[in-house]
ModelCIF file with pLDDT and N, C-alpha, C, O atoms, coordinates in Angstrom:
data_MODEL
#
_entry.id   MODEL 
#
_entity.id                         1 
_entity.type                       polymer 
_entity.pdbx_number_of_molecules   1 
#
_entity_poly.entity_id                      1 
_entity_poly.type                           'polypeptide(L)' 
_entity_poly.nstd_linkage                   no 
_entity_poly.nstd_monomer                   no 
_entity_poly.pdbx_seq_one_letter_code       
;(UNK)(UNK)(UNK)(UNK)(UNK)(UNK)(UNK)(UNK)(UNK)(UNK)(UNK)(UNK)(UNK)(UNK)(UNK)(UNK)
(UNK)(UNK)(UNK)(UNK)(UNK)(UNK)(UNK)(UNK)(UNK)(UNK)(UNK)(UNK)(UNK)(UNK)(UNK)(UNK)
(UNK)(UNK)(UNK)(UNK)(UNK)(UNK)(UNK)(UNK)(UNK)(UNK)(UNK)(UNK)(UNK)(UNK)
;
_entity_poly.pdbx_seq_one_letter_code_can   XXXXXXXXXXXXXXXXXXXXXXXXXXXXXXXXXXXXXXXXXXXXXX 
_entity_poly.pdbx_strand_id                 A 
#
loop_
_entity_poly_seq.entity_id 
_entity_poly_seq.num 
_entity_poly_seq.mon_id 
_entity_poly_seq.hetero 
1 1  UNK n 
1 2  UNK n 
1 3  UNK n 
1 4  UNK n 
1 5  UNK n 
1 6  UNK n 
1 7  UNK n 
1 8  UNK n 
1 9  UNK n 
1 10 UNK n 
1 11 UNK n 
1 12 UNK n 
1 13 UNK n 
1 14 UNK n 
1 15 UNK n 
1 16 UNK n 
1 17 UNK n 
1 18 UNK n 
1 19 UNK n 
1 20 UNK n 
1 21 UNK n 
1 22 UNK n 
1 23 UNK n 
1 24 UNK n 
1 25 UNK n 
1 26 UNK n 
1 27 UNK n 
1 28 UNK n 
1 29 UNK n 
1 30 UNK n 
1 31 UNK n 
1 32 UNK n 
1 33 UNK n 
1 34 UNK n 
1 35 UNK n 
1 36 UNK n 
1 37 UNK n 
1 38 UNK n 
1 39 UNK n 
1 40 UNK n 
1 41 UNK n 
1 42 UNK n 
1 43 UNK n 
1 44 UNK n 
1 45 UNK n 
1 46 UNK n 
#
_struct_asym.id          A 
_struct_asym.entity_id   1 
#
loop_
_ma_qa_metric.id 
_ma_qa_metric.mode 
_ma_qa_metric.name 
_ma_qa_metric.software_group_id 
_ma_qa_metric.type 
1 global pLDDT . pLDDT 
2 local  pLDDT . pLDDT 
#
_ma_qa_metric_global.metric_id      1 
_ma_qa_metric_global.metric_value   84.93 
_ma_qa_metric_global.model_id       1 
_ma_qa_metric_global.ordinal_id     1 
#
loop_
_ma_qa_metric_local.label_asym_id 
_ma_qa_metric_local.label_comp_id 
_ma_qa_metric_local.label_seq_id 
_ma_qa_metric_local.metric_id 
_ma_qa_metric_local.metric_value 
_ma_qa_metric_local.model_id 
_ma_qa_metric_local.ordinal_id 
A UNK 1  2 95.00 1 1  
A UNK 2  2 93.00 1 2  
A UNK 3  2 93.00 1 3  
A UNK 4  2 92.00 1 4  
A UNK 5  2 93.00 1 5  
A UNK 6  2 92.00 1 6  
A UNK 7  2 92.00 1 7  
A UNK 8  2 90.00 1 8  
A UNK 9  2 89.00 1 9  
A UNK 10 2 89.00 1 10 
A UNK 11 2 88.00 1 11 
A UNK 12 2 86.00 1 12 
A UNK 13 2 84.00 1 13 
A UNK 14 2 82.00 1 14 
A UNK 15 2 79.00 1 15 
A UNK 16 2 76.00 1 16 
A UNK 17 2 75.00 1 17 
A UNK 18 2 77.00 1 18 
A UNK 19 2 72.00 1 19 
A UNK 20 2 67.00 1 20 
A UNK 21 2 66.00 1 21 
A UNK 22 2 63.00 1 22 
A UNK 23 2 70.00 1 23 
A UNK 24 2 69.00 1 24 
A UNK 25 2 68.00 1 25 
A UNK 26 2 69.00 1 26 
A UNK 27 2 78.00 1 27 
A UNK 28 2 81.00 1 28 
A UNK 29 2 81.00 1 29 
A UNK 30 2 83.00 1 30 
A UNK 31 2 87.00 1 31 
A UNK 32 2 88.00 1 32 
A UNK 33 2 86.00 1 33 
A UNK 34 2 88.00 1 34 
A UNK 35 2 93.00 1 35 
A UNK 36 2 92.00 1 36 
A UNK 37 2 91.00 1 37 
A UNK 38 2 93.00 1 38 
A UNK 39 2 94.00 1 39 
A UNK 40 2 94.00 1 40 
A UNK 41 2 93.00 1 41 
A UNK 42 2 95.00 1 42 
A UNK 43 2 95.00 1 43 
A UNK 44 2 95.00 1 44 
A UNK 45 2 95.00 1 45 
A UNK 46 2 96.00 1 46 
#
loop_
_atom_site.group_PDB 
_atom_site.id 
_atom_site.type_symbol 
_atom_site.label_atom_id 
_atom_site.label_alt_id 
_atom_site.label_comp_id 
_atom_site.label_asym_id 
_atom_site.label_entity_id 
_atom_site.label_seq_id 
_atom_site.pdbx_PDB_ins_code 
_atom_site.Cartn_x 
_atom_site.Cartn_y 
_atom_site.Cartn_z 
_atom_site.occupancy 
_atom_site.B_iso_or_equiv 
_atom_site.pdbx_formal_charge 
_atom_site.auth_seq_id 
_atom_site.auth_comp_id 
_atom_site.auth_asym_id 
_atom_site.auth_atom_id 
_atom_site.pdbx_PDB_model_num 
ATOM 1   N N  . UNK A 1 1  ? -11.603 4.066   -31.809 1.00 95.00 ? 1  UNK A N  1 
ATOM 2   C CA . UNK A 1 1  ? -12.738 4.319   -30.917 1.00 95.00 ? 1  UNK A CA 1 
ATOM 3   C C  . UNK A 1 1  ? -13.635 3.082   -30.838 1.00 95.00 ? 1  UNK A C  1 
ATOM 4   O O  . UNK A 1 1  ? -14.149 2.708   -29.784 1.00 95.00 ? 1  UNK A O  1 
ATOM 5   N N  . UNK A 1 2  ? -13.786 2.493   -31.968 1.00 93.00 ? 2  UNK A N  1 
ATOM 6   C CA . UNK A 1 2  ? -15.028 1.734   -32.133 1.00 93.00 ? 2  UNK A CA 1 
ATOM 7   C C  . UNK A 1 2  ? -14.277 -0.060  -31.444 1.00 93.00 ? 2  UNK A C  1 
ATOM 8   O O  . UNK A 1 2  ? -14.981 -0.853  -30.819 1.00 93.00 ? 2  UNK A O  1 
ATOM 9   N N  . UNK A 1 3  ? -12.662 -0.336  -31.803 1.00 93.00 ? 3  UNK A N  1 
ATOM 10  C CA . UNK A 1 3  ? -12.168 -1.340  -31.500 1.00 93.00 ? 3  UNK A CA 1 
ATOM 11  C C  . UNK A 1 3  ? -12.115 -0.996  -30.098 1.00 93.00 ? 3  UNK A C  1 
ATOM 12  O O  . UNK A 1 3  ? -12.617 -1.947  -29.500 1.00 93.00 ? 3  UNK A O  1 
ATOM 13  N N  . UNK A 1 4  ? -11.694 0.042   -29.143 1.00 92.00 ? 4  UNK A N  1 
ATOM 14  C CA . UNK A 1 4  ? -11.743 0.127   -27.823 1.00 92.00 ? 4  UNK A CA 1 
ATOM 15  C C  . UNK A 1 4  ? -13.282 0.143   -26.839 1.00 92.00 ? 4  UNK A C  1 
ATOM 16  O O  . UNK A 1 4  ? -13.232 0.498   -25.661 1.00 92.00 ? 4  UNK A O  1 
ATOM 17  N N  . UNK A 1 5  ? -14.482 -0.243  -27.431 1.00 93.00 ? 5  UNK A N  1 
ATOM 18  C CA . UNK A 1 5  ? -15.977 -0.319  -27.309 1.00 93.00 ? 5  UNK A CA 1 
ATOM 19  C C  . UNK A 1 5  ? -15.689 -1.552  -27.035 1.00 93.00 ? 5  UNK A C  1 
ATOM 20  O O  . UNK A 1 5  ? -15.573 -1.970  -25.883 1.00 93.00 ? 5  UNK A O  1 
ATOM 21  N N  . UNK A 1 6  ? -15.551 -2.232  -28.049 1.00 92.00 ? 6  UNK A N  1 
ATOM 22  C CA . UNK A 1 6  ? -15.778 -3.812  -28.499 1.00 92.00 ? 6  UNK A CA 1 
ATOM 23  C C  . UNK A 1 6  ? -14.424 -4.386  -27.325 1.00 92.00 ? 6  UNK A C  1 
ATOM 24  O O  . UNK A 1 6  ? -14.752 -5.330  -26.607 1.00 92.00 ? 6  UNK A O  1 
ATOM 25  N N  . UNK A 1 7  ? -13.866 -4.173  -27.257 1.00 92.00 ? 7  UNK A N  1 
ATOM 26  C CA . UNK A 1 7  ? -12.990 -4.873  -26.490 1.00 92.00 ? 7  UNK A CA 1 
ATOM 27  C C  . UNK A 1 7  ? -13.530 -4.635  -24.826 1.00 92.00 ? 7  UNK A C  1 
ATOM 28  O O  . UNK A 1 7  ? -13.731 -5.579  -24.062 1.00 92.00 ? 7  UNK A O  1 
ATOM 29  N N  . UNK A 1 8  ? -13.719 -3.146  -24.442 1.00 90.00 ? 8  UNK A N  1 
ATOM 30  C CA . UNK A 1 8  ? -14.414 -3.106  -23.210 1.00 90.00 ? 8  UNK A CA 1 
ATOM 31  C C  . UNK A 1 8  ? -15.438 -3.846  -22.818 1.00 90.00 ? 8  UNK A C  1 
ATOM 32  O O  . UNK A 1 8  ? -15.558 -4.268  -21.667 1.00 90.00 ? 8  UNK A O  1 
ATOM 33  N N  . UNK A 1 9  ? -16.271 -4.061  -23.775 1.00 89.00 ? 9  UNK A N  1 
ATOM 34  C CA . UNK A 1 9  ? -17.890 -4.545  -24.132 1.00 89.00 ? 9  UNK A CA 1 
ATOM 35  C C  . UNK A 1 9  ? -17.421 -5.812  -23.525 1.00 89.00 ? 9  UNK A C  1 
ATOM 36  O O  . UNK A 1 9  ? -17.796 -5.983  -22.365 1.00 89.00 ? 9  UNK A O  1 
ATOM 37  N N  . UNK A 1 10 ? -16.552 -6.906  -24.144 1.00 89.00 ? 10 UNK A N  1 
ATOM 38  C CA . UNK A 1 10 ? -16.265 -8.090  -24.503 1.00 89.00 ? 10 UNK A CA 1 
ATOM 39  C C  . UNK A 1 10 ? -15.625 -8.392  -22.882 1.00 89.00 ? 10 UNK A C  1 
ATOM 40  O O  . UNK A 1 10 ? -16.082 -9.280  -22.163 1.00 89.00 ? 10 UNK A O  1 
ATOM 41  N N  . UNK A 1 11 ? -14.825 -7.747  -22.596 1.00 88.00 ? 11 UNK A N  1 
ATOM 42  C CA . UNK A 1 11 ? -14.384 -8.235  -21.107 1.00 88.00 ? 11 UNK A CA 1 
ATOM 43  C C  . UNK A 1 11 ? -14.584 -7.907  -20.100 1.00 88.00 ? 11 UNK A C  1 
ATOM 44  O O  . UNK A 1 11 ? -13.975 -8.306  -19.107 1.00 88.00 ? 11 UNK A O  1 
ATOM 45  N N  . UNK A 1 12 ? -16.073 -6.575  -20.119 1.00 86.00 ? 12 UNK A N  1 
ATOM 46  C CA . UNK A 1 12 ? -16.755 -6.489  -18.489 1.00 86.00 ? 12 UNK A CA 1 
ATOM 47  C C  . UNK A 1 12 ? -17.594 -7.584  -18.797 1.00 86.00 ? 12 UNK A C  1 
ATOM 48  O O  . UNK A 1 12 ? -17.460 -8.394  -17.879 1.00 86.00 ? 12 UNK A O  1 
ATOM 49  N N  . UNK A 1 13 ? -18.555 -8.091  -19.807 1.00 84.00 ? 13 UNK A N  1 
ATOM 50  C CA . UNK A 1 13 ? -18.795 -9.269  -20.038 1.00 84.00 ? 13 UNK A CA 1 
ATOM 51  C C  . UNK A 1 13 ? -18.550 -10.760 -19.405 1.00 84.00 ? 13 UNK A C  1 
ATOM 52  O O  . UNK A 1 13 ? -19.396 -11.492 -18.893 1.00 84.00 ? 13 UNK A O  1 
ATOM 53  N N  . UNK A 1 14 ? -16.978 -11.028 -19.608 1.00 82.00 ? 14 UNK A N  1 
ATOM 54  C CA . UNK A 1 14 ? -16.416 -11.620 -18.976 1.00 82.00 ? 14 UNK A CA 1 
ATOM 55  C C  . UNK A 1 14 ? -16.180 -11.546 -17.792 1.00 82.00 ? 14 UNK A C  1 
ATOM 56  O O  . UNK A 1 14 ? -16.386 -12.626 -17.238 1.00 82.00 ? 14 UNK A O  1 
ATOM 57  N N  . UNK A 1 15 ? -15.693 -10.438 -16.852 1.00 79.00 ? 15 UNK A N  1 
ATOM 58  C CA . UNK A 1 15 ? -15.264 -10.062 -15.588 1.00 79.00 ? 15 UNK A CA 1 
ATOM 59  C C  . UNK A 1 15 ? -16.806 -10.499 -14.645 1.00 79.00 ? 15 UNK A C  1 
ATOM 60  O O  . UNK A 1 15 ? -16.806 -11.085 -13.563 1.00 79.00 ? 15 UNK A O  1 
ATOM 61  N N  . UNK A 1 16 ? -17.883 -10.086 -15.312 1.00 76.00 ? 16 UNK A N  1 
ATOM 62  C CA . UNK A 1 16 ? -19.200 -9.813  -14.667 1.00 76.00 ? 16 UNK A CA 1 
ATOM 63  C C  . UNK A 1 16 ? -19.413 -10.834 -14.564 1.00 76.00 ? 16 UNK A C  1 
ATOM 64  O O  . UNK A 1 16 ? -19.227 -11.184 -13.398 1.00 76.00 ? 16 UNK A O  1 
ATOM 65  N N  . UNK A 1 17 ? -19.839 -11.860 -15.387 1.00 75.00 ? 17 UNK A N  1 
ATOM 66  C CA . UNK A 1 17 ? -20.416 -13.310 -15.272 1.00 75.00 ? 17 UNK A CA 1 
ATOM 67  C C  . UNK A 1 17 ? -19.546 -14.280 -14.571 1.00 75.00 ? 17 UNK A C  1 
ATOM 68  O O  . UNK A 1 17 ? -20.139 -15.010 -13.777 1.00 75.00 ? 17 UNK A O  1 
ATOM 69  N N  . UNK A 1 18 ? -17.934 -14.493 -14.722 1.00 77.00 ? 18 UNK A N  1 
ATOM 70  C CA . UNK A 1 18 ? -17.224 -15.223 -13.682 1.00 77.00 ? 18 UNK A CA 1 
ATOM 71  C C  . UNK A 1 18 ? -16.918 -14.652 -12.156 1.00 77.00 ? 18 UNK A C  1 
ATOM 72  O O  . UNK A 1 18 ? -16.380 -15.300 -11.259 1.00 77.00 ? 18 UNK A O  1 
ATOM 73  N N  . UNK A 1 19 ? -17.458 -13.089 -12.064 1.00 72.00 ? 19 UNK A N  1 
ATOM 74  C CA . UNK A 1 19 ? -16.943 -12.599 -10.763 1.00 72.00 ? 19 UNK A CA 1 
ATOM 75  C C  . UNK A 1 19 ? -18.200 -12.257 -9.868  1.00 72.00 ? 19 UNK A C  1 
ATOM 76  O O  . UNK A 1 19 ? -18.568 -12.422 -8.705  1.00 72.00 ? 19 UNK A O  1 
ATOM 77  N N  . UNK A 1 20 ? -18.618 -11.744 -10.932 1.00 67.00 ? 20 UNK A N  1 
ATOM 78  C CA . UNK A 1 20 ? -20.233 -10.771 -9.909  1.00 67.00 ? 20 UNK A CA 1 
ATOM 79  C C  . UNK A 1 20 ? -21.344 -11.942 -9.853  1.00 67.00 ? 20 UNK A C  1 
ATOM 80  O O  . UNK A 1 20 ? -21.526 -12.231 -8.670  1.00 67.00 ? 20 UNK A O  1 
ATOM 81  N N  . UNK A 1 21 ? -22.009 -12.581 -10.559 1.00 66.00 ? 21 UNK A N  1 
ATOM 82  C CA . UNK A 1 21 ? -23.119 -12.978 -10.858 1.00 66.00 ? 21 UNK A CA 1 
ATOM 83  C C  . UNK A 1 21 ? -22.595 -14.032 -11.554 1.00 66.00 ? 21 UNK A C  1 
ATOM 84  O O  . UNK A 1 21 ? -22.501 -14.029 -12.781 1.00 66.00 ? 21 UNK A O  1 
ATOM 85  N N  . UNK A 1 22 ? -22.109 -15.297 -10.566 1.00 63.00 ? 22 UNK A N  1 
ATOM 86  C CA . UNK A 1 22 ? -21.528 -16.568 -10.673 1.00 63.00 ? 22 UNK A CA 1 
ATOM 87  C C  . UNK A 1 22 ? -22.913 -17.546 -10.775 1.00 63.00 ? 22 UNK A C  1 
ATOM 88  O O  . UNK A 1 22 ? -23.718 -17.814 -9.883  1.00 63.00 ? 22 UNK A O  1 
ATOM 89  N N  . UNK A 1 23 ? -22.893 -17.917 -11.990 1.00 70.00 ? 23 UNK A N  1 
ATOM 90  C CA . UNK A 1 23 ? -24.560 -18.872 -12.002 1.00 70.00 ? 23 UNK A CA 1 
ATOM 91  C C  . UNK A 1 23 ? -24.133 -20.027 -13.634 1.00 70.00 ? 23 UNK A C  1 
ATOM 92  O O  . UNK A 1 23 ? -23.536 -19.725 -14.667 1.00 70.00 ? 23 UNK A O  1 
ATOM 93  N N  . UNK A 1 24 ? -24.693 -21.198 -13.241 1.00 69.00 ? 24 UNK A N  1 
ATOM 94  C CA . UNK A 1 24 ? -24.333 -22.098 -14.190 1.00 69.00 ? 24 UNK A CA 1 
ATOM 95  C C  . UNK A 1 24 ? -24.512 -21.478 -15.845 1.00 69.00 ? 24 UNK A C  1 
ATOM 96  O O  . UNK A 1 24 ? -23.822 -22.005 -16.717 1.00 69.00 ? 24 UNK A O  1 
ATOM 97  N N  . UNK A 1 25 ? -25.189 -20.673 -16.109 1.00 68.00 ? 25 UNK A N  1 
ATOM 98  C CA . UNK A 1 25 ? -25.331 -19.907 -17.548 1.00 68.00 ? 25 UNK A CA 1 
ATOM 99  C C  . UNK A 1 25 ? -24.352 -18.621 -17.258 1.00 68.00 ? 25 UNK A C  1 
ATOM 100 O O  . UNK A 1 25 ? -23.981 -18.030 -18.272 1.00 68.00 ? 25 UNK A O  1 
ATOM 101 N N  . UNK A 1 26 ? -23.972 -18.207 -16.224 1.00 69.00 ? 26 UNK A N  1 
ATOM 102 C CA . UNK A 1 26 ? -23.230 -16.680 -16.200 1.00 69.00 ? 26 UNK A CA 1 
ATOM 103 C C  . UNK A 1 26 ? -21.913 -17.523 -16.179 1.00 69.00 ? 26 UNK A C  1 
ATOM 104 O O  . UNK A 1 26 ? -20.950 -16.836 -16.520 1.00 69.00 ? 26 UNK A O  1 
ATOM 105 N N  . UNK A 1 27 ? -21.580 -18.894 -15.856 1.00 78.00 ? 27 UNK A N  1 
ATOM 106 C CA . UNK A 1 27 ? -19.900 -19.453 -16.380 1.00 78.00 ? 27 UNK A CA 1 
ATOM 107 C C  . UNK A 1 27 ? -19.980 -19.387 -17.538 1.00 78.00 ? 27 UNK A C  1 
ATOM 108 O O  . UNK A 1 27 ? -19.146 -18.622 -18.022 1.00 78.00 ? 27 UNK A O  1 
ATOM 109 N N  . UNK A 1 28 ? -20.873 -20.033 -18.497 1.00 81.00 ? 28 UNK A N  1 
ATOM 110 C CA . UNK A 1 28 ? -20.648 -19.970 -20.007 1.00 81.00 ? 28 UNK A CA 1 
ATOM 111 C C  . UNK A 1 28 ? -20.581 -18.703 -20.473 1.00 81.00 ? 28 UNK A C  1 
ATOM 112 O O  . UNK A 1 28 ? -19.538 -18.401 -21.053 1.00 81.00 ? 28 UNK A O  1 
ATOM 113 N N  . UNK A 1 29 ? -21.529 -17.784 -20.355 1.00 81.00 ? 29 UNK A N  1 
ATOM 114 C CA . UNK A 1 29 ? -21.388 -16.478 -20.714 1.00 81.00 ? 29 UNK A CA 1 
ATOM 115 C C  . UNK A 1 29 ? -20.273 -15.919 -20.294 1.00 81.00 ? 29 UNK A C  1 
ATOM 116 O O  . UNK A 1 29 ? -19.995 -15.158 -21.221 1.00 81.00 ? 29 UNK A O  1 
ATOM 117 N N  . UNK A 1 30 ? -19.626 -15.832 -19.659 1.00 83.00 ? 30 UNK A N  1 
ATOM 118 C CA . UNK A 1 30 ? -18.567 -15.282 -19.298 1.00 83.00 ? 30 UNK A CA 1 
ATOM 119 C C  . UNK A 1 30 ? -17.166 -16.010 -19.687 1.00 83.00 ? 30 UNK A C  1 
ATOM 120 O O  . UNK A 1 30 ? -16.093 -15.417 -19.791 1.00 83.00 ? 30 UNK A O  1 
ATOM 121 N N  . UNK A 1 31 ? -17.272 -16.744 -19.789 1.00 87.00 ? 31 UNK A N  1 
ATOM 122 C CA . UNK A 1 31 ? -16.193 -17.650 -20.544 1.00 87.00 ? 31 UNK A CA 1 
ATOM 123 C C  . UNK A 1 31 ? -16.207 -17.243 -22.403 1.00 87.00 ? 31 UNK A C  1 
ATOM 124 O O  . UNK A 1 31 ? -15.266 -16.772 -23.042 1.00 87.00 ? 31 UNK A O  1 
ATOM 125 N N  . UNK A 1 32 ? -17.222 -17.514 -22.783 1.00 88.00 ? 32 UNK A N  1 
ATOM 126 C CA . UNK A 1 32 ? -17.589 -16.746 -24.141 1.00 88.00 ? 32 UNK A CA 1 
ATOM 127 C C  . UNK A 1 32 ? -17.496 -15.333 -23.736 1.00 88.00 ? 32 UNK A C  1 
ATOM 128 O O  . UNK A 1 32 ? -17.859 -14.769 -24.769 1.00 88.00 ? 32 UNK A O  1 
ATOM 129 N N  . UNK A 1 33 ? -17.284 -14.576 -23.035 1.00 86.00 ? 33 UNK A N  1 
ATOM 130 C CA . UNK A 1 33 ? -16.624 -13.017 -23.051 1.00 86.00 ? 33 UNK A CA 1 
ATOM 131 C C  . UNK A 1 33 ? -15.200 -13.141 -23.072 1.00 86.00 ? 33 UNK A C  1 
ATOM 132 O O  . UNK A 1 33 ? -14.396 -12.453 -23.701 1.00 86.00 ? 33 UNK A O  1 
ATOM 133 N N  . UNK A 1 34 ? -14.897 -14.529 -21.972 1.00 88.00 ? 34 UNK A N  1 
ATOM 134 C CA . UNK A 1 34 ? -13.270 -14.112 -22.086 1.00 88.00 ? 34 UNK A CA 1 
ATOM 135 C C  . UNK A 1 34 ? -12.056 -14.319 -23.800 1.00 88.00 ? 34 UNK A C  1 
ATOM 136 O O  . UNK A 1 34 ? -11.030 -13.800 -24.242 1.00 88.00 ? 34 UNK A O  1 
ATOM 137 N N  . UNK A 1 35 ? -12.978 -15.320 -24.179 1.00 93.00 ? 35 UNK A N  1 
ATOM 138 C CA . UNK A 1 35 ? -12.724 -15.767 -25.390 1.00 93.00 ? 35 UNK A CA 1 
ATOM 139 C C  . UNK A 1 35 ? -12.860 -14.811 -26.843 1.00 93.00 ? 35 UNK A C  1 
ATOM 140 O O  . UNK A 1 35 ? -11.979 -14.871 -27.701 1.00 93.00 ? 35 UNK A O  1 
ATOM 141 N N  . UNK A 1 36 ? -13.805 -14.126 -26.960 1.00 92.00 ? 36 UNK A N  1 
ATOM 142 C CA . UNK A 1 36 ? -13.941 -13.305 -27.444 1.00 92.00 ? 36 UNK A CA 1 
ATOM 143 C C  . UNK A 1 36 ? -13.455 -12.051 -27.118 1.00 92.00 ? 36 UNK A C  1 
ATOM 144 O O  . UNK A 1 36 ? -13.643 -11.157 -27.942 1.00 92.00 ? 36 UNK A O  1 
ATOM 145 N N  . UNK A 1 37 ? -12.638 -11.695 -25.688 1.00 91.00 ? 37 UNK A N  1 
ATOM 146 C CA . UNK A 1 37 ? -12.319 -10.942 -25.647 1.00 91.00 ? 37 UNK A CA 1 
ATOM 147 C C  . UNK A 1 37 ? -10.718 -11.201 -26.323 1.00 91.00 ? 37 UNK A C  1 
ATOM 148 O O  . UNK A 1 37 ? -10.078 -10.213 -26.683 1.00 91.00 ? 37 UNK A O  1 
ATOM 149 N N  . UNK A 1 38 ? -10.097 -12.667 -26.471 1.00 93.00 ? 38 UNK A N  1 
ATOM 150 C CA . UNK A 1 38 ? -9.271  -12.807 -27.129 1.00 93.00 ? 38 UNK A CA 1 
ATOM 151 C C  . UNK A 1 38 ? -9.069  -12.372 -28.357 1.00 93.00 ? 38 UNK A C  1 
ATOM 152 O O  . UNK A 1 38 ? -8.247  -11.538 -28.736 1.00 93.00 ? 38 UNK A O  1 
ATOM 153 N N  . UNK A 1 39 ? -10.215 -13.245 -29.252 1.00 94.00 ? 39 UNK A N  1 
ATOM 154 C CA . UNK A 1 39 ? -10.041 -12.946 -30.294 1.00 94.00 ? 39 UNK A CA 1 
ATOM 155 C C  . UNK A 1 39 ? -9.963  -11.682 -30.890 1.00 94.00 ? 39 UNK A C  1 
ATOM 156 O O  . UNK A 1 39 ? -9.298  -11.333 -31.865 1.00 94.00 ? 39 UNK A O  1 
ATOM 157 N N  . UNK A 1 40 ? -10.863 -10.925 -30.055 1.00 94.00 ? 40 UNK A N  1 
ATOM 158 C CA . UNK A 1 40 ? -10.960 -9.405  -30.775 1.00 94.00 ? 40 UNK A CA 1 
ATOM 159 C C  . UNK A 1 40 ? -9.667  -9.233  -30.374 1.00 94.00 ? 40 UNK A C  1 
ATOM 160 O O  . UNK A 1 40 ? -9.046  -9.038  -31.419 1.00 94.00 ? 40 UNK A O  1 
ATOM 161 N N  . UNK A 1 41 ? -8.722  -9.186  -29.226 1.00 93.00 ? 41 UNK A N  1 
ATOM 162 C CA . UNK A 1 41 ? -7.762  -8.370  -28.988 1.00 93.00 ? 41 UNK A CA 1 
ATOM 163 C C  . UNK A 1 41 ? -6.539  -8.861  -30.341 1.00 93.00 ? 41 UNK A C  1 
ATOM 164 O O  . UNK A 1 41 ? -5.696  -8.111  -30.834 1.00 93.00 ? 41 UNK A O  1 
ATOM 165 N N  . UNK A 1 42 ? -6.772  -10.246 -30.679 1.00 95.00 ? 42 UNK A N  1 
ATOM 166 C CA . UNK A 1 42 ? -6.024  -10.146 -31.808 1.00 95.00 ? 42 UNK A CA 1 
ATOM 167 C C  . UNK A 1 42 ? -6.598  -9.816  -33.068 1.00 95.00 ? 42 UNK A C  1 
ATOM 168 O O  . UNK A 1 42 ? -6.106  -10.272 -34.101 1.00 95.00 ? 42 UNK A O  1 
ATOM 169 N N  . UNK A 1 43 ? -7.308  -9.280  -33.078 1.00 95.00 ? 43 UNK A N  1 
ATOM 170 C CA . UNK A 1 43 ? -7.779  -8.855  -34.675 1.00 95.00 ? 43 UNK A CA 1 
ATOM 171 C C  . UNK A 1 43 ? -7.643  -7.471  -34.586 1.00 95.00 ? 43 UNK A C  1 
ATOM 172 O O  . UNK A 1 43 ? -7.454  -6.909  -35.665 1.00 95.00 ? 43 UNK A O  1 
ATOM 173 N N  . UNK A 1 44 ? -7.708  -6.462  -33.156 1.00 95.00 ? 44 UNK A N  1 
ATOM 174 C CA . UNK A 1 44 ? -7.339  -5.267  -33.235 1.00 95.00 ? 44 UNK A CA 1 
ATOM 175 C C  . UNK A 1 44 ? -5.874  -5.146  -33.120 1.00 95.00 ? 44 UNK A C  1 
ATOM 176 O O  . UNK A 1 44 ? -5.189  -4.211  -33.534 1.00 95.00 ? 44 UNK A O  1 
ATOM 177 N N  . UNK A 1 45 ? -5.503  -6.146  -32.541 1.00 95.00 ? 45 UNK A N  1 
ATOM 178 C CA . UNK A 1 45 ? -3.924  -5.697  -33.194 1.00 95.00 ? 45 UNK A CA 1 
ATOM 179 C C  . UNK A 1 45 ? -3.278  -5.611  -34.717 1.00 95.00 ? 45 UNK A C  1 
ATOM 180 O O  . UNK A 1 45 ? -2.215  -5.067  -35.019 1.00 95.00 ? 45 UNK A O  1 
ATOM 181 N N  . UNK A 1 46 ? -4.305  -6.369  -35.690 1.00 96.00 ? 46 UNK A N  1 
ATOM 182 C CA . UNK A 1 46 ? -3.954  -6.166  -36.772 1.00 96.00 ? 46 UNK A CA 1 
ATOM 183 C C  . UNK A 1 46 ? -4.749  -4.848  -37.440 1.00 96.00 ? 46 UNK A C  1 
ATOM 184 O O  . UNK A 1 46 ? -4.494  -4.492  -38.591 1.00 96.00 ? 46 UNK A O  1 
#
């Protein structure tokens, strides 16, 4: 429950800042969502 939060959390994050609300701080932020949405996806696979 709590790893499927964190992973949602982590890549509307991402989706939002490179798609919706494109602004020189919403690329970084959203780039740091997509990235983190990495990492978590490999740490919930373990």
């Amino acid at each position: 429950f709590a790893g499927h939060i964190i992973l949602a959390f982590f890549s509307s994050v991402g989706f939002w800042f490179l798609f919706e609300r494109l602004t020189p701080l919403g690329v970084g932020l959203g780039v740091l969502g997509v990235l983190m949405t990495v990492v978590m996806t490999a740490f919930e696979l373990l």
